[in-house]
C-alpha atoms as a PDB file:
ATOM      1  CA  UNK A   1     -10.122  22.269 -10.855  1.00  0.00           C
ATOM      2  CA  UNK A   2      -6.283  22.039 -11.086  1.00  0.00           C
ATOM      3  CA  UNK A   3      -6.222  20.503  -7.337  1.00  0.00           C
ATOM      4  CA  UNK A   4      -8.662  18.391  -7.887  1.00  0.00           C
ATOM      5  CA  UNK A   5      -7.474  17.147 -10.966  1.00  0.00           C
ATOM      6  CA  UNK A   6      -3.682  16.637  -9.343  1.00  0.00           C
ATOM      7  CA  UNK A   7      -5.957  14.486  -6.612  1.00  0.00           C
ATOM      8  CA  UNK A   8      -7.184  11.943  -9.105  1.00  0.00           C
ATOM      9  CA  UNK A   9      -3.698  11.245 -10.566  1.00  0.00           C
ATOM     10  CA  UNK A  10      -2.375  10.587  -7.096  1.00  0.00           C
ATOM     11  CA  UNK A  11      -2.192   6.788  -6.267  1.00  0.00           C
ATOM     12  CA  UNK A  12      -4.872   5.618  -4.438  1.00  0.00           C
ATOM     13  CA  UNK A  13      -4.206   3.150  -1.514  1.00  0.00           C
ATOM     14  CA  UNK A  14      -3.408   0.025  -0.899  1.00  0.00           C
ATOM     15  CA  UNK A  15      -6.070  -0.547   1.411  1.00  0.00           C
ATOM     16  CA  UNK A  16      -8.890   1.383   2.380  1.00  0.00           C
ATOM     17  CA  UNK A  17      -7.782   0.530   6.037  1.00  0.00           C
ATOM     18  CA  UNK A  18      -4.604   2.603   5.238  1.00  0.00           C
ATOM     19  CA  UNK A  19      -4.335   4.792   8.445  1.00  0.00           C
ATOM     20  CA  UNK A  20      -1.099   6.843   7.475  1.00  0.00           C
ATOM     21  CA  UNK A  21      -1.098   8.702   4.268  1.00  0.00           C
ATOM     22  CA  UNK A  22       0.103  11.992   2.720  1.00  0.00           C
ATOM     23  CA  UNK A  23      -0.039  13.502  -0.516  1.00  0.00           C
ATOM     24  CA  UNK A  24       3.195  15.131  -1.120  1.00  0.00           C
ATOM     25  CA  UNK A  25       4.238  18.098  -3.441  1.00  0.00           C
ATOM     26  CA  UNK A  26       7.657  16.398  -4.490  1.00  0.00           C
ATOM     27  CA  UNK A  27      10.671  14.390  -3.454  1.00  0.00           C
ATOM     28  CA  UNK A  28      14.153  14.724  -3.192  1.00  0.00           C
ATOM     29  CA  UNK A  29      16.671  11.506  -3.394  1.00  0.00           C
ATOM     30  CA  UNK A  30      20.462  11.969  -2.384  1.00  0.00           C
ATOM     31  CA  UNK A  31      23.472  11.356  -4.269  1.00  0.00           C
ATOM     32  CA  UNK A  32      24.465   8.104  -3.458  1.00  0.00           C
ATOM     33  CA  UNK A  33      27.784   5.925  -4.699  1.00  0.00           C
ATOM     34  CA  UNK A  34      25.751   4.607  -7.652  1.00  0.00           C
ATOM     35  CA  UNK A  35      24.506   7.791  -9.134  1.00  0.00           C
ATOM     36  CA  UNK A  36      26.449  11.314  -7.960  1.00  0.00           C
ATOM     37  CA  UNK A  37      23.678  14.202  -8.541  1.00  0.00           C
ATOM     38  CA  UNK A  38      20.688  14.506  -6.641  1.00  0.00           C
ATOM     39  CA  UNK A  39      16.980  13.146  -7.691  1.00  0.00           C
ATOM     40  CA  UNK A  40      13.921  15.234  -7.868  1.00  0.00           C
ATOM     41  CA  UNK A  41      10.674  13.538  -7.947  1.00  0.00           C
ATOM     42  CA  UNK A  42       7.482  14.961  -8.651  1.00  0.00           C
ATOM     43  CA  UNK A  43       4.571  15.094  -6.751  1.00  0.00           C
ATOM     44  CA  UNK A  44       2.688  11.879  -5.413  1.00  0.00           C
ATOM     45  CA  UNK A  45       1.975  10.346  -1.763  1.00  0.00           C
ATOM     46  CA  UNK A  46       3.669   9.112   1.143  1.00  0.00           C
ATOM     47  CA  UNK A  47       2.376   5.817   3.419  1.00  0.00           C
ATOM     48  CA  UNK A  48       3.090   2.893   6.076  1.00  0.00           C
ATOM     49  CA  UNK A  49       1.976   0.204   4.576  1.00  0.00           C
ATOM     50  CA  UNK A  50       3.117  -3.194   5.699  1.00  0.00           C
ATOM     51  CA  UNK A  51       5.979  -2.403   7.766  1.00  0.00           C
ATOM     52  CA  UNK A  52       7.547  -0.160   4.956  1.00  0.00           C
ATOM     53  CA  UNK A  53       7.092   3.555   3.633  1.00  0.00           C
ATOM     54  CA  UNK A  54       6.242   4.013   0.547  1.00  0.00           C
ATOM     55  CA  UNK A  55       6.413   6.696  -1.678  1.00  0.00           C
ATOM     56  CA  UNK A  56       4.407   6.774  -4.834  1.00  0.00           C
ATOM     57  CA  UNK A  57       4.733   9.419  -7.728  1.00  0.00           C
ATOM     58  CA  UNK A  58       1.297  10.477  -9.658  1.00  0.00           C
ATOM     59  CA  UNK A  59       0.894   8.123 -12.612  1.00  0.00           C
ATOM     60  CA  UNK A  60       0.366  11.018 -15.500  1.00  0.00           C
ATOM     61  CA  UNK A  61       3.306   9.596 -17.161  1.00  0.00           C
ATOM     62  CA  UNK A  62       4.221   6.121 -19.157  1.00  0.00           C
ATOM     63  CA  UNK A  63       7.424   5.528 -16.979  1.00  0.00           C
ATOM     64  CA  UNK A  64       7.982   2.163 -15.762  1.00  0.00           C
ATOM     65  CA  UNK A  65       5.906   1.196 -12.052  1.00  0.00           C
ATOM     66  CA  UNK A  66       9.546   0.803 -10.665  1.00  0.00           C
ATOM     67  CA  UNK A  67      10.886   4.324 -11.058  1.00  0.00           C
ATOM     68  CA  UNK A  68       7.743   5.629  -9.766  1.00  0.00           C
ATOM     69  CA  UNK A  69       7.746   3.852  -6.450  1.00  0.00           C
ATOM     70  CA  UNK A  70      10.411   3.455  -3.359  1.00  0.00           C
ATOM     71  CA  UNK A  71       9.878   1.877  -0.708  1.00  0.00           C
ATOM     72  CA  UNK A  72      12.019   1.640   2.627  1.00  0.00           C
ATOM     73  CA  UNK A  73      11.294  -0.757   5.492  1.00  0.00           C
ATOM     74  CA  UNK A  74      10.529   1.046   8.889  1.00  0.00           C
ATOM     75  CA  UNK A  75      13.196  -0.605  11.153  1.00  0.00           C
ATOM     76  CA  UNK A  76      15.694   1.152   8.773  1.00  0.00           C
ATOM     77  CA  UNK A  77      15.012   4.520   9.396  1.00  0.00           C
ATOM     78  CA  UNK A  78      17.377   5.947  11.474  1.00  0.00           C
ATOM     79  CA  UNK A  79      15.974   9.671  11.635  1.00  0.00           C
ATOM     80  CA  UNK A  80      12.788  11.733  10.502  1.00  0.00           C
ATOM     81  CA  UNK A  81      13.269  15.570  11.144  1.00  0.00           C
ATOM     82  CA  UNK A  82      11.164  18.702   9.520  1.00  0.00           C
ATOM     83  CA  UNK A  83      13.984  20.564   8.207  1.00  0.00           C
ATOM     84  CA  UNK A  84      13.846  24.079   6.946  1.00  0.00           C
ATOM     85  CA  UNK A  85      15.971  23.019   3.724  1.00  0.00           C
ATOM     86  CA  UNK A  86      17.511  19.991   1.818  1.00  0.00           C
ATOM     87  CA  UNK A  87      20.860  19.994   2.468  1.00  0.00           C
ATOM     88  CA  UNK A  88      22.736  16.882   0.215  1.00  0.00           C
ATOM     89  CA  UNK A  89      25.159  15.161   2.687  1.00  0.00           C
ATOM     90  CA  UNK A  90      27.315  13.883  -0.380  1.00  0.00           C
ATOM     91  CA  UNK A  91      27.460  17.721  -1.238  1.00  0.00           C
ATOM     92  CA  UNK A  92      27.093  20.262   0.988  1.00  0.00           C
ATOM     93  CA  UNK A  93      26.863  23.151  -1.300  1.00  0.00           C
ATOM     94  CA  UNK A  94      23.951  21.531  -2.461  1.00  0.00           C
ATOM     95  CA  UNK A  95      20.404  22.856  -1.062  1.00  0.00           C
ATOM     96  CA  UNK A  96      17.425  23.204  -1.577  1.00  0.00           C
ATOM     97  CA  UNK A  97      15.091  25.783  -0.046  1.00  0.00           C
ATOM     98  CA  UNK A  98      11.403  25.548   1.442  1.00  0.00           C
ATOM     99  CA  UNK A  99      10.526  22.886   4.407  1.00  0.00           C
ATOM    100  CA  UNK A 100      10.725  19.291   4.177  1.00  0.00           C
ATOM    101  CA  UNK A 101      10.267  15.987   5.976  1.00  0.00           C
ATOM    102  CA  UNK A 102      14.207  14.676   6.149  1.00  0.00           C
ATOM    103  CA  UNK A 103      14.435  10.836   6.591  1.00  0.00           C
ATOM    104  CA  UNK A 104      17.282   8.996   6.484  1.00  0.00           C
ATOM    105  CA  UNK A 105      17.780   5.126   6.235  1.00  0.00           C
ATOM    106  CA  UNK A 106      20.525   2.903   6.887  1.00  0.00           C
ATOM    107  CA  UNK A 107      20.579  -0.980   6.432  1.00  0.00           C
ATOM    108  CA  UNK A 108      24.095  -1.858   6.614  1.00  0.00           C
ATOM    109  CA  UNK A 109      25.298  -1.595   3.305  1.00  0.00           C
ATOM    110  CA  UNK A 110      22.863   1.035   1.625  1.00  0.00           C
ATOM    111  CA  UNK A 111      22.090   4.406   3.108  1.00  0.00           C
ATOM    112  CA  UNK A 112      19.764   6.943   1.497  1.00  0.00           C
ATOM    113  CA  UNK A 113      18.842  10.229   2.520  1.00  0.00           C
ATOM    114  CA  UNK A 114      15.443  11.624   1.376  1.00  0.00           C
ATOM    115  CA  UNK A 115      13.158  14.429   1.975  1.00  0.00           C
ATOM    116  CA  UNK A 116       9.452  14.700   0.998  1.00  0.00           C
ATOM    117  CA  UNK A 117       7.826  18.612   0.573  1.00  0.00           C
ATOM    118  CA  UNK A 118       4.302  18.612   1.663  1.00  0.00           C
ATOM    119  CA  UNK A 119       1.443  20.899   0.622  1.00  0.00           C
ATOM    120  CA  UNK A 120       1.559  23.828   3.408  1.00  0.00           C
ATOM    121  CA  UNK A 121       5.029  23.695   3.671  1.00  0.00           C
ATOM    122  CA  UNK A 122       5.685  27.707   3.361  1.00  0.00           C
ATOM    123  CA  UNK A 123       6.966  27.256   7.032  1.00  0.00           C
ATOM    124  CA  UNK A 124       8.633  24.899   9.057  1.00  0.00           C
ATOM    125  CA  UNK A 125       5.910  24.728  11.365  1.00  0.00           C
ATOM    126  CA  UNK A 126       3.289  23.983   9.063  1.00  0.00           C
ATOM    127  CA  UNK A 127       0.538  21.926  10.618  1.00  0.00           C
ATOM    128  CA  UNK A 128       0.950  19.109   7.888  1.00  0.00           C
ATOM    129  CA  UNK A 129       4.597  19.088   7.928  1.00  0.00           C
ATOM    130  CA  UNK A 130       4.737  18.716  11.762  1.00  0.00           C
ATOM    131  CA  UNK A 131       1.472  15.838  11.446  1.00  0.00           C
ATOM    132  CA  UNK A 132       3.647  13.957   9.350  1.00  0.00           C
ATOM    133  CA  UNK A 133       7.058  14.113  10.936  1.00  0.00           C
ATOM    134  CA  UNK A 134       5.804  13.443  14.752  1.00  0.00           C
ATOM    135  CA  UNK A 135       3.404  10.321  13.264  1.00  0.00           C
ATOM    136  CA  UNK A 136       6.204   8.518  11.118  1.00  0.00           C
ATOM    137  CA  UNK A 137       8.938   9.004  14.435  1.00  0.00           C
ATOM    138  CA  UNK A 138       5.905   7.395  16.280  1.00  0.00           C
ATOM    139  CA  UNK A 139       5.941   4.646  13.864  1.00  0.00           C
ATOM    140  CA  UNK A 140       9.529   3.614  13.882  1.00  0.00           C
ATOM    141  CA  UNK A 141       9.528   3.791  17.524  1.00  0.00           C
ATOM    142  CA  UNK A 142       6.694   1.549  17.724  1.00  0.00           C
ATOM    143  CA  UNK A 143       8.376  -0.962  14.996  1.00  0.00           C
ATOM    144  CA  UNK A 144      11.449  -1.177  17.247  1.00  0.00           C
ATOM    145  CA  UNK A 145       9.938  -2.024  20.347  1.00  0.00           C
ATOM    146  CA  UNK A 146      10.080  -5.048  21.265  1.00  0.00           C
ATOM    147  CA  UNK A 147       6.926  -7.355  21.169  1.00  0.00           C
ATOM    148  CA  UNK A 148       4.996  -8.207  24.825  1.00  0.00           C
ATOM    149  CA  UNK A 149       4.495 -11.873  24.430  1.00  0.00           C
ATOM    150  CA  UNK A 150       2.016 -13.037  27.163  1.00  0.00           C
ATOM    151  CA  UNK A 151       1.151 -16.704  28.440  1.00  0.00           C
ATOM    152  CA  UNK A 152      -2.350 -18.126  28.763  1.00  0.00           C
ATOM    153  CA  UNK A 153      -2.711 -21.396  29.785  1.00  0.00           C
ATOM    154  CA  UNK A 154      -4.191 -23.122  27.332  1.00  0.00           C
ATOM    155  CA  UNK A 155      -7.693 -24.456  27.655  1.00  0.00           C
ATOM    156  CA  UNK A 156      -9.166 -27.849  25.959  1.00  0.00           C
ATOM    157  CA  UNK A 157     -12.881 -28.253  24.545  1.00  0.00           C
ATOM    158  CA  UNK A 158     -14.391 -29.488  27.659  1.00  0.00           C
ATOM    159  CA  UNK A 159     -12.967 -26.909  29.854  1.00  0.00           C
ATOM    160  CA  UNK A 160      -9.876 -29.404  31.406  1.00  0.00           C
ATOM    161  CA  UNK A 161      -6.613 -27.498  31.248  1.00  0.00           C
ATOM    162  CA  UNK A 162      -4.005 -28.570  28.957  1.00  0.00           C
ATOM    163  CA  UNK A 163      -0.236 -28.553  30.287  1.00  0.00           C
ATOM    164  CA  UNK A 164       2.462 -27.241  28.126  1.00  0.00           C
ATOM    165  CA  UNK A 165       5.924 -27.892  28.034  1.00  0.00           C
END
């Protein structure tokens, strides 16, 4: 009942076309320069929506819709790694134990280093933990190719072909 119970809470999402999406057991945020301890978020999910990942706490509580969510846009991820710990790169005597999903992001003046802990994480190679870090390194990759653009000549109404410039 608990589990099923935790389910409901979760966000649903955005789309029912949503092809990547987790539901993850908690989150850890990095110190950064603006705040200097580390974050812990509660459970909620993890998805690629839009060109970003988004990360989405349950909604049992009345905190604002903007500390629940964070989203990070895809071509600024600069590594996703299952990690046996958290290790804080502000602090290194900081961890914390049990496998995670590490991701790190970079956009040129803001860096953040994050890890999510999913369900059957008890070891690093947990089925879940692997699904999810091999399909979001997919993902960037993809989002940093660069596009094929092809030419078709372009065809009018009645069939008489059309030059372009």
């Amino acid at each position: 009942m608990g589990c099923l119970l935790a389910r409901i809470l979760d966000p649903a999402p955005p789309e029912p076309s949503t092809k990547y999406f987790w539901h993850v057991e908690g989150a850890y945020f990095d110190a950064t320069r603006h705040s200097n301890r580390i974050k812990k978020k509660g459970a909620g999910v993890l998805y690629v929506h839009n060109g970003r990942l988004w990360y989405k706490s349950r909604c049992c509580c009345n905190h604002s819709r903007r500390k629940r969510t964070l989203q990070i846009d895809i071509c600024n991820i600069e590594r996703v790694l299952a990690c046996p710990r958290f290790s804080s790169n502000a602090d290194s005597s900081k961890e914390y134990s049990g496998p995670v999903i590490d991701v790190c992001v970079n956009d040129g003046t803001n860096s953040l280093h994050a890890a999510f802990k999913t369900k059957d994480a008890e070891s690093v190679g947990g089925t879940l933990l692997l699904q999810i870090s091999s399909e979001l390194n997919e993902i960037c990759l993809k989002h940093r190719q660069k596009p094929k653009i092809f030419q078709f000549n372009s065809v009018d109404v009645e069939g008489v072909e059309i030059d372009l410039p």
